[in-house]
Protein backbone atom coordinates (compact mmCIF):
# COMPACT_ATOMS: atom_id res chain seq x y z
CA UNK A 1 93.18 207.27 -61.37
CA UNK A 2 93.48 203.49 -62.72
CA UNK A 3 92.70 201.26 -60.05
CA UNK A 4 95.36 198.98 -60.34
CA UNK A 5 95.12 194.90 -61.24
CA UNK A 6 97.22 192.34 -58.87
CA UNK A 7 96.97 189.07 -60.10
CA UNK A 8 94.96 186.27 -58.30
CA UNK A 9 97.10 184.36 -56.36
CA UNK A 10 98.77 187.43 -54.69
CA UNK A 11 98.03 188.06 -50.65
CA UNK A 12 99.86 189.69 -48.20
CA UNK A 13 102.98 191.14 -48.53
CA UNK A 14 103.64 189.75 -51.79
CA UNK A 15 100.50 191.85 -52.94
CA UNK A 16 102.08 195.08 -51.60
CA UNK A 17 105.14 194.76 -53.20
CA UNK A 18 103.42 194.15 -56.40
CA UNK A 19 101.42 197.52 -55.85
CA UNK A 20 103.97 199.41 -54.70
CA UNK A 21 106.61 198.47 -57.83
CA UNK A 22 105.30 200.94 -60.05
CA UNK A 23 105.05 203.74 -57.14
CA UNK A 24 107.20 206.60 -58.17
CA UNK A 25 107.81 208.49 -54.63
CA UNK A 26 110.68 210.58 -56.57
CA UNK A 27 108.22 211.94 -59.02
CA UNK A 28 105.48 212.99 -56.00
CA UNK A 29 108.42 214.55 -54.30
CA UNK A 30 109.33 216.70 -57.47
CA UNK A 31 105.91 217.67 -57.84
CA UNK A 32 105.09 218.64 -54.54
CA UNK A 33 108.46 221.08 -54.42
CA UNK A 34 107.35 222.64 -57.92
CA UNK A 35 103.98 223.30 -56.14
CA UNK A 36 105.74 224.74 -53.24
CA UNK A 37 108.06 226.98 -54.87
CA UNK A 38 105.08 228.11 -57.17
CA UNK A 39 103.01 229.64 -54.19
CA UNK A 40 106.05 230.90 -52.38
CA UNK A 41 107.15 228.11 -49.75
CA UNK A 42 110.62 226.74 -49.02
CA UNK A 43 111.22 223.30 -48.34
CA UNK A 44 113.69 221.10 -47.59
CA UNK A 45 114.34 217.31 -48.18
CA UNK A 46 114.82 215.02 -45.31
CA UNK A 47 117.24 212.91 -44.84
CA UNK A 48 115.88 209.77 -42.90
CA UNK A 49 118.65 208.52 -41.51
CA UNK A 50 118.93 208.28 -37.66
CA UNK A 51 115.65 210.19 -37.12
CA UNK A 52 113.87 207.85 -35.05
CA UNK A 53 116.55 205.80 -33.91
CA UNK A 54 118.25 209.08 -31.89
CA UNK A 55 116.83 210.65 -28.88
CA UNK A 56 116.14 214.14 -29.96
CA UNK A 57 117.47 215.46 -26.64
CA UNK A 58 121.01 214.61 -27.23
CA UNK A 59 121.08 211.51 -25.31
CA UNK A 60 121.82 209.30 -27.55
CA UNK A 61 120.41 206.07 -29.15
CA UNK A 62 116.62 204.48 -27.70
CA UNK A 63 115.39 201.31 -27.65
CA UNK A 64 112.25 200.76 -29.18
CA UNK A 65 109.73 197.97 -27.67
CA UNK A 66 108.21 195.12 -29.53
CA UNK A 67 105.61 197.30 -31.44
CA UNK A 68 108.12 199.64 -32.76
CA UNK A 69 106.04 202.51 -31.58
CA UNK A 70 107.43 203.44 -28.60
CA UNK A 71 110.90 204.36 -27.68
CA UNK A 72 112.69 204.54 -24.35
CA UNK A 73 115.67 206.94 -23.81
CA UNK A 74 118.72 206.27 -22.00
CA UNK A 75 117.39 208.55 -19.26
CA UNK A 76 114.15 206.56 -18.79
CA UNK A 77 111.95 208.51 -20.27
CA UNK A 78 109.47 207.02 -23.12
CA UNK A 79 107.63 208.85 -25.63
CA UNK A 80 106.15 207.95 -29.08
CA UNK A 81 109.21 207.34 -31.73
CA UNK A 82 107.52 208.97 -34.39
CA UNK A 83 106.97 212.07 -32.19
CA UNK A 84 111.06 212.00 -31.37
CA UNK A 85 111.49 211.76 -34.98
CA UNK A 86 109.49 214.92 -36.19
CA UNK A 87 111.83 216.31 -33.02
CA UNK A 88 115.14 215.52 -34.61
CA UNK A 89 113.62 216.94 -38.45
CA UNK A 90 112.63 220.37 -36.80
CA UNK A 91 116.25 220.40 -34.93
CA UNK A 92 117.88 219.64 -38.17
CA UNK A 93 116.19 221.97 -40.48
C-alpha cells in the first residue's frame, strides 16, 4: 500500500477530507461481494437510511444525546444507537 502524502499545512478535518477524496468505498464494496459470491455467501446491500434514527421496536423516532451515541426511545428506554441500528438491518434483511 502507498502511504499517502497530505500537504503541510493540512490539520484536522481539512486533512481527512484530503485523505479520504481518493477513497473508493464503491470499489471495496464490489470486491468484497465478488469474494462473497466466490466462496458461497449471499449478501445484501444496506440501505442506510433511517437505521439509527428509528427505534427498532416499532416505536418510532429516538432522540439521541449530545454524544450521538446513545439514543432514547419514546418509551424511555435507552440503549446504544449503533446497537438499534444493527437491530433495524437484521429486521430488514
Amino acid at each position: 500500500l502507498n502511504k499517502m502524502r497530505v500537504p503541510k499545512g493540512f490539520w484536522g478535518a481539512k486533512k481527512l477530507r484530503f485523505k479520504l477524496r481518493y477513497w473508493r468505498k464503491t470499489a471495496i464494496q464490489n470486491k468484497v461481494e465478488e469474494m462473497a459470491h466466490y466462496v458461497g455467501m449471499r449478501i445484501s446491500r444496506v440501505k442506510p437510511r433511517n437505521t439509527s434514527a428509528l427505534a427498532y421496536d416499532g416505536t418510532g423516532k429516538v432522540e439521541r444525546n449530545h454524544k450521538k451515541d446513545l439514543a432514547t426511545f419514546t418509551t424511555g428506554k435507552v440503549y446504544h444507537a449503533d446497537l438499534s441500528a444493527s437491530y433495524n438491518i437484521a429486521a430488514r434483511y
